[in-house]
N, C-alpha and C. Protein backbone atom coordinates (compact mmCIF):
# COMPACT_ATOMS: atom_id res chain seq x y z
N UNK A 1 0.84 -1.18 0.00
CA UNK A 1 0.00 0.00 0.00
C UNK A 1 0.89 1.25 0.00
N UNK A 2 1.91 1.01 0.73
CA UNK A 2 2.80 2.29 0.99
C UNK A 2 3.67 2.83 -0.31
N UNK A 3 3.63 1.70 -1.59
CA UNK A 3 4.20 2.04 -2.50
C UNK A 3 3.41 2.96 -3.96
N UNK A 4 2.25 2.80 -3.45
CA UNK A 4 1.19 3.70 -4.20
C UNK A 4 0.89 4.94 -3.56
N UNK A 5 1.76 5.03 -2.32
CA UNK A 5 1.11 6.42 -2.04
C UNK A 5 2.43 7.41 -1.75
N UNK A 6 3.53 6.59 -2.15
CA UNK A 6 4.65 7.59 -1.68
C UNK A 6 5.15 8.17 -2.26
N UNK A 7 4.60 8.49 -3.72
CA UNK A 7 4.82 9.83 -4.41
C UNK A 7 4.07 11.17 -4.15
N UNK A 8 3.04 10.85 -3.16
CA UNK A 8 1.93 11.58 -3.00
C UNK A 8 2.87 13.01 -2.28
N UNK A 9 2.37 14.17 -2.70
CA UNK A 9 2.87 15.69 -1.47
C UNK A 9 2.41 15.55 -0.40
N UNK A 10 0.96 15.96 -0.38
CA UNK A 10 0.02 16.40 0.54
C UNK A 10 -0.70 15.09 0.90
N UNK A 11 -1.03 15.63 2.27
CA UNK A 11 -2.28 14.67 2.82
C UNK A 11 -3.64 14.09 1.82
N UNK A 12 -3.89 15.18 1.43
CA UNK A 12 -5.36 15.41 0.97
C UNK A 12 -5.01 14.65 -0.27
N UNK A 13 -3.52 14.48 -0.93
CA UNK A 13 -3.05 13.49 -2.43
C UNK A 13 -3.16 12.18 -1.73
N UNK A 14 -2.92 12.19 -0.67
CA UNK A 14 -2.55 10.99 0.41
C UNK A 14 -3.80 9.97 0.16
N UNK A 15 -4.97 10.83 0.83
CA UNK A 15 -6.59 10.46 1.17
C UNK A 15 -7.35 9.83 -0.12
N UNK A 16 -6.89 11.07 -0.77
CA UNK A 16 -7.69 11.10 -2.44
C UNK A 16 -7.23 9.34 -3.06
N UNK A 17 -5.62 9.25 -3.49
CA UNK A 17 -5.64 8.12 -3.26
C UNK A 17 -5.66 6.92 -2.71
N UNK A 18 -6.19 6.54 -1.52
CA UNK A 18 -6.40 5.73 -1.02
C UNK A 18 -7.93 5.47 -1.23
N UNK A 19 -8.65 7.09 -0.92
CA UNK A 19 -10.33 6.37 -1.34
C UNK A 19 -10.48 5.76 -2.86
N UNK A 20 -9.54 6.15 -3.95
CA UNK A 20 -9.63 5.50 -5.00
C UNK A 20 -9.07 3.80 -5.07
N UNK A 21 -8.19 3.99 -4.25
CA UNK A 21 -7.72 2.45 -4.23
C UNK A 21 -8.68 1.68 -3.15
N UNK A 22 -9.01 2.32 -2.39
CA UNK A 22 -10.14 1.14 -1.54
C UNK A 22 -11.93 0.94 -2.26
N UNK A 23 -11.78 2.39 -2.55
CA UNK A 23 -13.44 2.03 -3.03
C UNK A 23 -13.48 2.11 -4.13
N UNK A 24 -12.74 2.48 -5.20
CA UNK A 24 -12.68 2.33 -6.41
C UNK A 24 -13.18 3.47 -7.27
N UNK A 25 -13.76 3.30 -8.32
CA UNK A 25 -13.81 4.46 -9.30
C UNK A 25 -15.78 4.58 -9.31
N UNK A 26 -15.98 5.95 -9.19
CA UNK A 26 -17.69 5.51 -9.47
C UNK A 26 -18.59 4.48 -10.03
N UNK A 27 -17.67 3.97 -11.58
CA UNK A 27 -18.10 2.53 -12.20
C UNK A 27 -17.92 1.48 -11.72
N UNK A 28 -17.11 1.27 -10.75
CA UNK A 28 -16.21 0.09 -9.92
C UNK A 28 -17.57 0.29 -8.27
N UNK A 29 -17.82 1.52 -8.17
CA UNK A 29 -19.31 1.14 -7.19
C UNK A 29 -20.01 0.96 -7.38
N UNK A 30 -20.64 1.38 -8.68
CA UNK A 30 -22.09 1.30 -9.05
C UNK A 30 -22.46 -0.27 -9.66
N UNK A 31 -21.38 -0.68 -10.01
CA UNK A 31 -21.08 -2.30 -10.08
C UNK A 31 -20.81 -2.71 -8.91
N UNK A 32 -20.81 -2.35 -7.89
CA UNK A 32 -20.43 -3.34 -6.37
C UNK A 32 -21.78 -3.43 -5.71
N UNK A 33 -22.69 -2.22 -6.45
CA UNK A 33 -24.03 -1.85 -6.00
C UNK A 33 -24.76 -3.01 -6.64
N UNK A 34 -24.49 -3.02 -7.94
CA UNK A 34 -25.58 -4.01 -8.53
C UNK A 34 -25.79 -5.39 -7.99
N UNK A 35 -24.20 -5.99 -7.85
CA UNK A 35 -23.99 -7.02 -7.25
C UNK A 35 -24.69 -7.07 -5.70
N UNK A 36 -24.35 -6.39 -5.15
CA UNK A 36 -24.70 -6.50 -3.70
C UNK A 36 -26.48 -6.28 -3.87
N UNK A 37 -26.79 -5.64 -4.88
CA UNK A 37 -28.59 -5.72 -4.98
C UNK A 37 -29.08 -7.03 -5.78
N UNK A 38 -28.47 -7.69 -6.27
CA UNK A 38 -28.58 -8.64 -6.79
C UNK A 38 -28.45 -9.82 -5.80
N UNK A 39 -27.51 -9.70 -4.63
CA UNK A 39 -27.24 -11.15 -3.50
C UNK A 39 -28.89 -11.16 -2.66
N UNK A 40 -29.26 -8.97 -2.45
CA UNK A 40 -29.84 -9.43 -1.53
C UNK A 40 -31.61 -9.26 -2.01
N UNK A 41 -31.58 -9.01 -3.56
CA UNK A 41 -32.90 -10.01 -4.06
C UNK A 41 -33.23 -11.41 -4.26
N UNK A 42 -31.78 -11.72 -4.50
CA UNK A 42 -31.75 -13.21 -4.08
C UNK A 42 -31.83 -14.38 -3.14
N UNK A 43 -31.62 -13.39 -2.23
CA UNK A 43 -31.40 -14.46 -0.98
C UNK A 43 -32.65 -15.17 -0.39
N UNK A 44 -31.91 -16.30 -0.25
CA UNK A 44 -32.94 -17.23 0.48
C UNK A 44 -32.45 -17.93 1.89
N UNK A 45 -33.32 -18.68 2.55
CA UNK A 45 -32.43 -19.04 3.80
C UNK A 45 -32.14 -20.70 2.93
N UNK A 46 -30.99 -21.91 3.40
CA UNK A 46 -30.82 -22.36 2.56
C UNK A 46 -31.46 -23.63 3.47
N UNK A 47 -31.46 -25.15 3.05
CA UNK A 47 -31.44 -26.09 3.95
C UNK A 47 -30.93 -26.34 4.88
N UNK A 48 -31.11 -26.40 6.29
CA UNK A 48 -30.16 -27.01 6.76
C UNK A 48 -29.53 -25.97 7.61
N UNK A 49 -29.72 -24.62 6.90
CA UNK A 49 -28.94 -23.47 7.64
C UNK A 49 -29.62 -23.16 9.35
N UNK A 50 -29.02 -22.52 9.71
CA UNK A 50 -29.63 -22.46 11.29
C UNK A 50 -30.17 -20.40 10.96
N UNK A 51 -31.04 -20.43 12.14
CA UNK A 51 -31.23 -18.68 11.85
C UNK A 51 -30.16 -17.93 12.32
N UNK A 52 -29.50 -18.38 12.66
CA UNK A 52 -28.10 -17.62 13.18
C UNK A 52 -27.25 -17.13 11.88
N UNK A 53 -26.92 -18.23 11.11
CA UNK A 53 -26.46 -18.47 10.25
C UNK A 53 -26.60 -17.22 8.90
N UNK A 54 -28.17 -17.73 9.12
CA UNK A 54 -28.96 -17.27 7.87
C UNK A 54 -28.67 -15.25 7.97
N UNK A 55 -29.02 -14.91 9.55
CA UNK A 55 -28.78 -13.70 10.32
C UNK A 55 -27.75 -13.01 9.53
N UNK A 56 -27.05 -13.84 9.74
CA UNK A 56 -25.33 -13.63 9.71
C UNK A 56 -24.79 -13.18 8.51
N UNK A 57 -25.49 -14.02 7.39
CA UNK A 57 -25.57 -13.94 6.01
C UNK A 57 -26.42 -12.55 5.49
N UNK A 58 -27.27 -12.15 6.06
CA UNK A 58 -27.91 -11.55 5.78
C UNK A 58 -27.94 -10.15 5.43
N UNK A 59 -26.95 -9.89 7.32
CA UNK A 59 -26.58 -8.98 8.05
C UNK A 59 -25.60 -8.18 7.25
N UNK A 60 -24.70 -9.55 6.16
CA UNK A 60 -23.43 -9.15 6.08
C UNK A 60 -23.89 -8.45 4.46
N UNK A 61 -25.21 -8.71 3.88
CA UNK A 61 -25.51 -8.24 2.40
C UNK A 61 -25.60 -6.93 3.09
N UNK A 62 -26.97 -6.29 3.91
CA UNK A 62 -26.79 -5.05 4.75
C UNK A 62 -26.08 -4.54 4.63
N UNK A 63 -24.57 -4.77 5.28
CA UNK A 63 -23.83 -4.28 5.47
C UNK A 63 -23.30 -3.05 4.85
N UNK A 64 -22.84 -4.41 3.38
CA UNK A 64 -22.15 -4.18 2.09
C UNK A 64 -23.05 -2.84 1.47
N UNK A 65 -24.77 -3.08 1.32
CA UNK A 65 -25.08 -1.75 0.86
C UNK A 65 -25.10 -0.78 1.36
N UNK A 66 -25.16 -0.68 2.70
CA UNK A 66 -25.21 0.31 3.40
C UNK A 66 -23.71 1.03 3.22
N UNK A 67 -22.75 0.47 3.19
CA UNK A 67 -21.62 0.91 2.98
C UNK A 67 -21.59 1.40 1.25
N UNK A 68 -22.58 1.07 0.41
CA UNK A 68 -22.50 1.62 -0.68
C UNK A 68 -23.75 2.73 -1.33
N UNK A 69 -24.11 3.25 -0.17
CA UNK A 69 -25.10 3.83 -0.38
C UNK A 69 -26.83 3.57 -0.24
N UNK A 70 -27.10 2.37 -0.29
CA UNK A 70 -28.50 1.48 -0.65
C UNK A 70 -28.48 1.17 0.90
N UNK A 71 -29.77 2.04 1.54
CA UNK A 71 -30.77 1.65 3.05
C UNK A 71 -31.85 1.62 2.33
N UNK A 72 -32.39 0.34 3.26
CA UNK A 72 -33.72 -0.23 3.15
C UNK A 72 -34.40 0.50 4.19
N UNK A 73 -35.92 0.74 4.84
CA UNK A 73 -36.40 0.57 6.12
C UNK A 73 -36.88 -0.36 6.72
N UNK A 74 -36.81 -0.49 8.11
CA UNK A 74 -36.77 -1.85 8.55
C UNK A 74 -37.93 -2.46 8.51
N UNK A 75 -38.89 -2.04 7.54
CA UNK A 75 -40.17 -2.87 7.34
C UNK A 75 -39.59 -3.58 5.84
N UNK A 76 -39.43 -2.72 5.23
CA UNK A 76 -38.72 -3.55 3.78
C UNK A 76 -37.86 -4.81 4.25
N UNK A 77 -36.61 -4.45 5.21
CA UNK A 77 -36.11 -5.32 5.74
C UNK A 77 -36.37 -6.74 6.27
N UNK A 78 -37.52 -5.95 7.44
CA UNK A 78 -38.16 -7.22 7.88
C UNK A 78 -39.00 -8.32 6.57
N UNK A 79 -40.01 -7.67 5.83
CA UNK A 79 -40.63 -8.53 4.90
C UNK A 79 -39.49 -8.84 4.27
N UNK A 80 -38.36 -8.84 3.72
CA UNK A 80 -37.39 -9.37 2.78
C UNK A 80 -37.29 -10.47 3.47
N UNK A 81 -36.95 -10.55 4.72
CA UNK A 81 -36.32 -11.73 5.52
C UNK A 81 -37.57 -12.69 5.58
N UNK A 82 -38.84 -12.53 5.93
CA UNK A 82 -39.96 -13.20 5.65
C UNK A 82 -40.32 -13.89 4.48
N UNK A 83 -39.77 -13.25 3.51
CA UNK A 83 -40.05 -14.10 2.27
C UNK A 83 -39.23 -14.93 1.43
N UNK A 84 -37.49 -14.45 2.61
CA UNK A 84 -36.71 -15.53 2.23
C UNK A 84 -36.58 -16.76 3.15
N UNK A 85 -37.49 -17.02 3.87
CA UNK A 85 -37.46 -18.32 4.76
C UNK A 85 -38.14 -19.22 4.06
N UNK A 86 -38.04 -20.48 4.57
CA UNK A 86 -38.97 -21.84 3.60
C UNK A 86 -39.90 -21.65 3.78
N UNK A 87 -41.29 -22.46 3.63
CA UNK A 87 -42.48 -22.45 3.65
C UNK A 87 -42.81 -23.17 5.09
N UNK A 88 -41.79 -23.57 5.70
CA UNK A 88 -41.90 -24.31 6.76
C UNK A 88 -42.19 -23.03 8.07
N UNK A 89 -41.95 -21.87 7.62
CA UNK A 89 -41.84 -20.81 8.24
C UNK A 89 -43.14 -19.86 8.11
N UNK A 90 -44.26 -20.32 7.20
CA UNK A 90 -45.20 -19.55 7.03
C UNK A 90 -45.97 -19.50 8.05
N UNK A 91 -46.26 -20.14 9.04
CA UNK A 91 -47.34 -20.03 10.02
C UNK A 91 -47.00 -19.01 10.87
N UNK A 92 -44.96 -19.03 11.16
CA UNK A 92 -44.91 -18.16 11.65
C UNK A 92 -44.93 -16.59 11.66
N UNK A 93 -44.40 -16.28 10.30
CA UNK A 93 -44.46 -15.18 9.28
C UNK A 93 -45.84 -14.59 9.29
N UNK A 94 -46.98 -15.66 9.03
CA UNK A 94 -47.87 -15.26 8.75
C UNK A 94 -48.57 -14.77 10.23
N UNK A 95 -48.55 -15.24 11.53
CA UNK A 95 -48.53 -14.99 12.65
C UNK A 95 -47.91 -13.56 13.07
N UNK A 96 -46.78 -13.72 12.83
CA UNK A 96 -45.71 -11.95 13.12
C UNK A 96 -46.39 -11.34 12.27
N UNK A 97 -46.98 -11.35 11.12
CA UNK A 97 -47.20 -10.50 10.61
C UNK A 97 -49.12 -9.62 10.73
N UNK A 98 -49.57 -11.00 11.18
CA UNK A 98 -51.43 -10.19 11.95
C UNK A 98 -50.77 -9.67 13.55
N UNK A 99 -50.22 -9.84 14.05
CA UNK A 99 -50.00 -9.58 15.48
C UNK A 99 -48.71 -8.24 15.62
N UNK A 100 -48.07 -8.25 14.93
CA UNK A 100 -47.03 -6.97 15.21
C UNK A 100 -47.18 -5.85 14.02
N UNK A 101 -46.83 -4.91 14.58
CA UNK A 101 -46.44 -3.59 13.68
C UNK A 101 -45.51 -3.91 12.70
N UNK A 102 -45.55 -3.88 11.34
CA UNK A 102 -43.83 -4.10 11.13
C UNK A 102 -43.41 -2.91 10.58
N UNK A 103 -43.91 -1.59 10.54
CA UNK A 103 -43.17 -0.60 10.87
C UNK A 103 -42.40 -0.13 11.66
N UNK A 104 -42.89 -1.14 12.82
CA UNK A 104 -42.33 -0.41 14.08
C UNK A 104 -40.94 -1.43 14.72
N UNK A 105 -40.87 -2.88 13.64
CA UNK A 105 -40.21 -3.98 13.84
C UNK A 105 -38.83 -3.80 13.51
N UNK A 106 -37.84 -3.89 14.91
CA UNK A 106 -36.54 -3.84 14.04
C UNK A 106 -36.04 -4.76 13.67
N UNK A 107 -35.20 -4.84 12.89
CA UNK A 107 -34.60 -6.28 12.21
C UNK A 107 -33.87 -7.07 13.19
N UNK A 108 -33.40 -7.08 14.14
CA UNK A 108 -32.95 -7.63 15.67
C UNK A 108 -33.91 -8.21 15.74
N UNK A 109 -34.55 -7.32 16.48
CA UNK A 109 -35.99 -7.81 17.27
C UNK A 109 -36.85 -9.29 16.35
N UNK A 110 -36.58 -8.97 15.04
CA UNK A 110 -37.26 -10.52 14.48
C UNK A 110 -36.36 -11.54 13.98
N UNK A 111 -35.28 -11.31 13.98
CA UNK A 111 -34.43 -12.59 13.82
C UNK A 111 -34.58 -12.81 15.41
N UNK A 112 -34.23 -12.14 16.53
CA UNK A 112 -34.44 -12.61 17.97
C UNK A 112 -35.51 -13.91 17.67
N UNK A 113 -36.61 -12.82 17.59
CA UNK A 113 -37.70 -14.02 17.44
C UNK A 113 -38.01 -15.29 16.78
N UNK A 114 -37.43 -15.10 15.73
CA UNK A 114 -37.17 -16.30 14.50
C UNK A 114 -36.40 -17.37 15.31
N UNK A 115 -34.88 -16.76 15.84
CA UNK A 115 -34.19 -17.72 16.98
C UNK A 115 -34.64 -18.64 18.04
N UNK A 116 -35.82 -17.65 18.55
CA UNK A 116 -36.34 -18.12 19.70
C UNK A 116 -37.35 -19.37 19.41
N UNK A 117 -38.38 -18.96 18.03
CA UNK A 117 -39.07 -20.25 17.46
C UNK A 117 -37.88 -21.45 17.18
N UNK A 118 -37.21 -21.04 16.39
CA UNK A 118 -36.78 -22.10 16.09
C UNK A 118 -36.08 -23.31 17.49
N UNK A 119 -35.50 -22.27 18.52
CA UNK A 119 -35.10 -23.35 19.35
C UNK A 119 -36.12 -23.78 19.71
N UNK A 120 -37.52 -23.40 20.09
CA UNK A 120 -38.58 -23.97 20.28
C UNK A 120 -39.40 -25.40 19.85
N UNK A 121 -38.90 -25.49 18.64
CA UNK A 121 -38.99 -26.28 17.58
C UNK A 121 -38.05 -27.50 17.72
N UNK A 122 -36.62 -27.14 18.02
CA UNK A 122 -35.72 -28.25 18.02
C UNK A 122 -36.33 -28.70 19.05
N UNK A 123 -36.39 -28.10 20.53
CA UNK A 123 -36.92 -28.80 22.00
C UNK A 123 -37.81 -29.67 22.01
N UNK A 124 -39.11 -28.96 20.87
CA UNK A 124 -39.98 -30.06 20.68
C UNK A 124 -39.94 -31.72 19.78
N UNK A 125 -38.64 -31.35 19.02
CA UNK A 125 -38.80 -32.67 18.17
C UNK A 125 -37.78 -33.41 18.70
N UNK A 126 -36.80 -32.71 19.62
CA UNK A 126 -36.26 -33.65 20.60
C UNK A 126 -36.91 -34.38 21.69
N UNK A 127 -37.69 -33.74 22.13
CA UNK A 127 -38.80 -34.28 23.35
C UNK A 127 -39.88 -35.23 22.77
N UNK A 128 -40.47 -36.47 23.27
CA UNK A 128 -41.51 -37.22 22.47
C UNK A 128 -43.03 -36.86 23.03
N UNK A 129 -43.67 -36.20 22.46
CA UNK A 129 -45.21 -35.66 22.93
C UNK A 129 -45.71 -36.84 23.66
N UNK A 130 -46.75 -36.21 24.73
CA UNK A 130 -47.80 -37.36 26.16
C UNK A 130 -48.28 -38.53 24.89
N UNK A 131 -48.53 -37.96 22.98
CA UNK A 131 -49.44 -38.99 22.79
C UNK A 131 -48.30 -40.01 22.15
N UNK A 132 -46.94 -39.52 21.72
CA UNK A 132 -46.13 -40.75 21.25
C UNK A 132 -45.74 -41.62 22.44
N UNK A 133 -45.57 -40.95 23.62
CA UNK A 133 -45.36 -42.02 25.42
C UNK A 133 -46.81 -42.81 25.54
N UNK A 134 -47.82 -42.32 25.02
CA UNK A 134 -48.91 -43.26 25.20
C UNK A 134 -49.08 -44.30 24.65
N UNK A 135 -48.87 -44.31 23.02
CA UNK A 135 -48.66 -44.82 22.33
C UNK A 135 -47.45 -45.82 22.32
N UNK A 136 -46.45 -45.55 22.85
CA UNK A 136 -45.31 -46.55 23.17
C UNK A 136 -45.91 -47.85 23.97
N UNK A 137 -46.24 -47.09 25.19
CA UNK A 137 -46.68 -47.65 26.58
C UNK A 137 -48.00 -48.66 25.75
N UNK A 138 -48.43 -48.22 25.31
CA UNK A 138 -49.68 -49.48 24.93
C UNK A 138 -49.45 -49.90 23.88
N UNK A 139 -48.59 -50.01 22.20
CA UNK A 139 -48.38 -50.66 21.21
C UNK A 139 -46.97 -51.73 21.77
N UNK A 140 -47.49 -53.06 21.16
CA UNK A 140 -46.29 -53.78 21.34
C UNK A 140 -45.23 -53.42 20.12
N UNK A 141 -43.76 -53.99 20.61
CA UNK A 141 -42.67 -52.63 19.76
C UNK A 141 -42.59 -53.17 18.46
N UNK A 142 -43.35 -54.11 17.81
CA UNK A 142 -43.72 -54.08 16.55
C UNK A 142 -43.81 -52.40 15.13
N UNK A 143 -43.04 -53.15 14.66
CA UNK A 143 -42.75 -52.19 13.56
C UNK A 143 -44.36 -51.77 13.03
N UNK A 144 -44.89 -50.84 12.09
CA UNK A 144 -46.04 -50.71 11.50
C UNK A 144 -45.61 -51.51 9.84
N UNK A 145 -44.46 -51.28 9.13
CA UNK A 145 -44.44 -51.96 8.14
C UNK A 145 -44.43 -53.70 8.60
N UNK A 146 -43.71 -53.60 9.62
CA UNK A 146 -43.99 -55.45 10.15
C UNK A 146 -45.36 -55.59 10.24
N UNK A 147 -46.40 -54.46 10.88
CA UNK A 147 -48.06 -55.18 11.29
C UNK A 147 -48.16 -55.14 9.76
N UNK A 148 -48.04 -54.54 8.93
CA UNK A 148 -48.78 -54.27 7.90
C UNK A 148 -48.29 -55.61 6.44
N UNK A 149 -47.08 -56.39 7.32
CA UNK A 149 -46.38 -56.77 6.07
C UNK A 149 -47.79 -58.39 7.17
N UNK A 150 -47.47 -58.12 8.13
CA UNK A 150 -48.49 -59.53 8.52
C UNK A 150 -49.09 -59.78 8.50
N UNK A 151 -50.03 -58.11 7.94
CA UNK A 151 -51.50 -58.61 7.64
C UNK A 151 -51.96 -59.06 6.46
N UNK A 152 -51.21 -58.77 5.60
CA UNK A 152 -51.28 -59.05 4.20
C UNK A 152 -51.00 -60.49 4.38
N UNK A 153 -49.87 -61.17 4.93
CA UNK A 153 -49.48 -62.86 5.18
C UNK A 153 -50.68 -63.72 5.67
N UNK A 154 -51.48 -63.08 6.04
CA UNK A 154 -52.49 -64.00 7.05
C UNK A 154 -54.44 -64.04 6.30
């Protein structure tokens, strides 16, 4: 870096080139713009990803435009993130969205929440519901493709 700038006189030759070498030339942003509007019309949350993850990813498209000029408000925000989750996510989406303001929603505040369902979700499919313990407790541990392969035998 120090070899591009040490012909420079002045400070202000100093500055000038460096904002050209870090951020580039107006065409070199307005192309960093497109791209970065292009990741974050695209984005989706992916399989498999956790909301942390997805957050993280998200946070970091943000970032990039905000650093290039392009703010959303955090209702745009919020619905973007709503419509990039799976469909596995609609009850909840569709829930946050009759019950809260989302003008008034900051983008924290609903990935928080997104977090909080989702661990909700793991707890429950780790835990076996009163009716699968009932169901244990009174089916003998016969497979269902075994009852089903024996009933056909008989």
């Amino acid at each position: 870096m120090f070899s591009k700038i040490k012909t420079c006189a002045t400070a202000k030759e100093i500055w000038e080139k460096l904002v050209q070498i870090c951020e580039g030339s107006d065409e070199t942003k307005e192309n960093k713009l497109t791209v970065a509007q292009q990741k974050y019309e695209a984005i989706k949350m992916k399989d498999g990803e956790t909301m942390a993850d997805f957050d993280e990813r998200f946070s970091a498209i943000i970032i990039e435009l905000n650093s290039l000029g392009k703010e959303y408000s955090n209702r745009e925000l919020v619905l973007k993130v709503m419509r990039a989750l799976p469909r596995e996510w609609d009850v909840k989406t569709m829930a946050m969205r009759e019950s809260k303001d989302l003008n008034k929603m900051e983008l924290h505040d609903l990935f928080a929440n997104l977090k909080a369902y989702e661990f909700e979700l793991e707890i429950r499919s780790e835990a076996p519901s009163e009716f699968e313990l009932e169901t244990r407790s009174e089916a003998p541990s016969t497979s269902q493709p075994t009852k089903a392969l024996a009933a056909v035998s008989a």
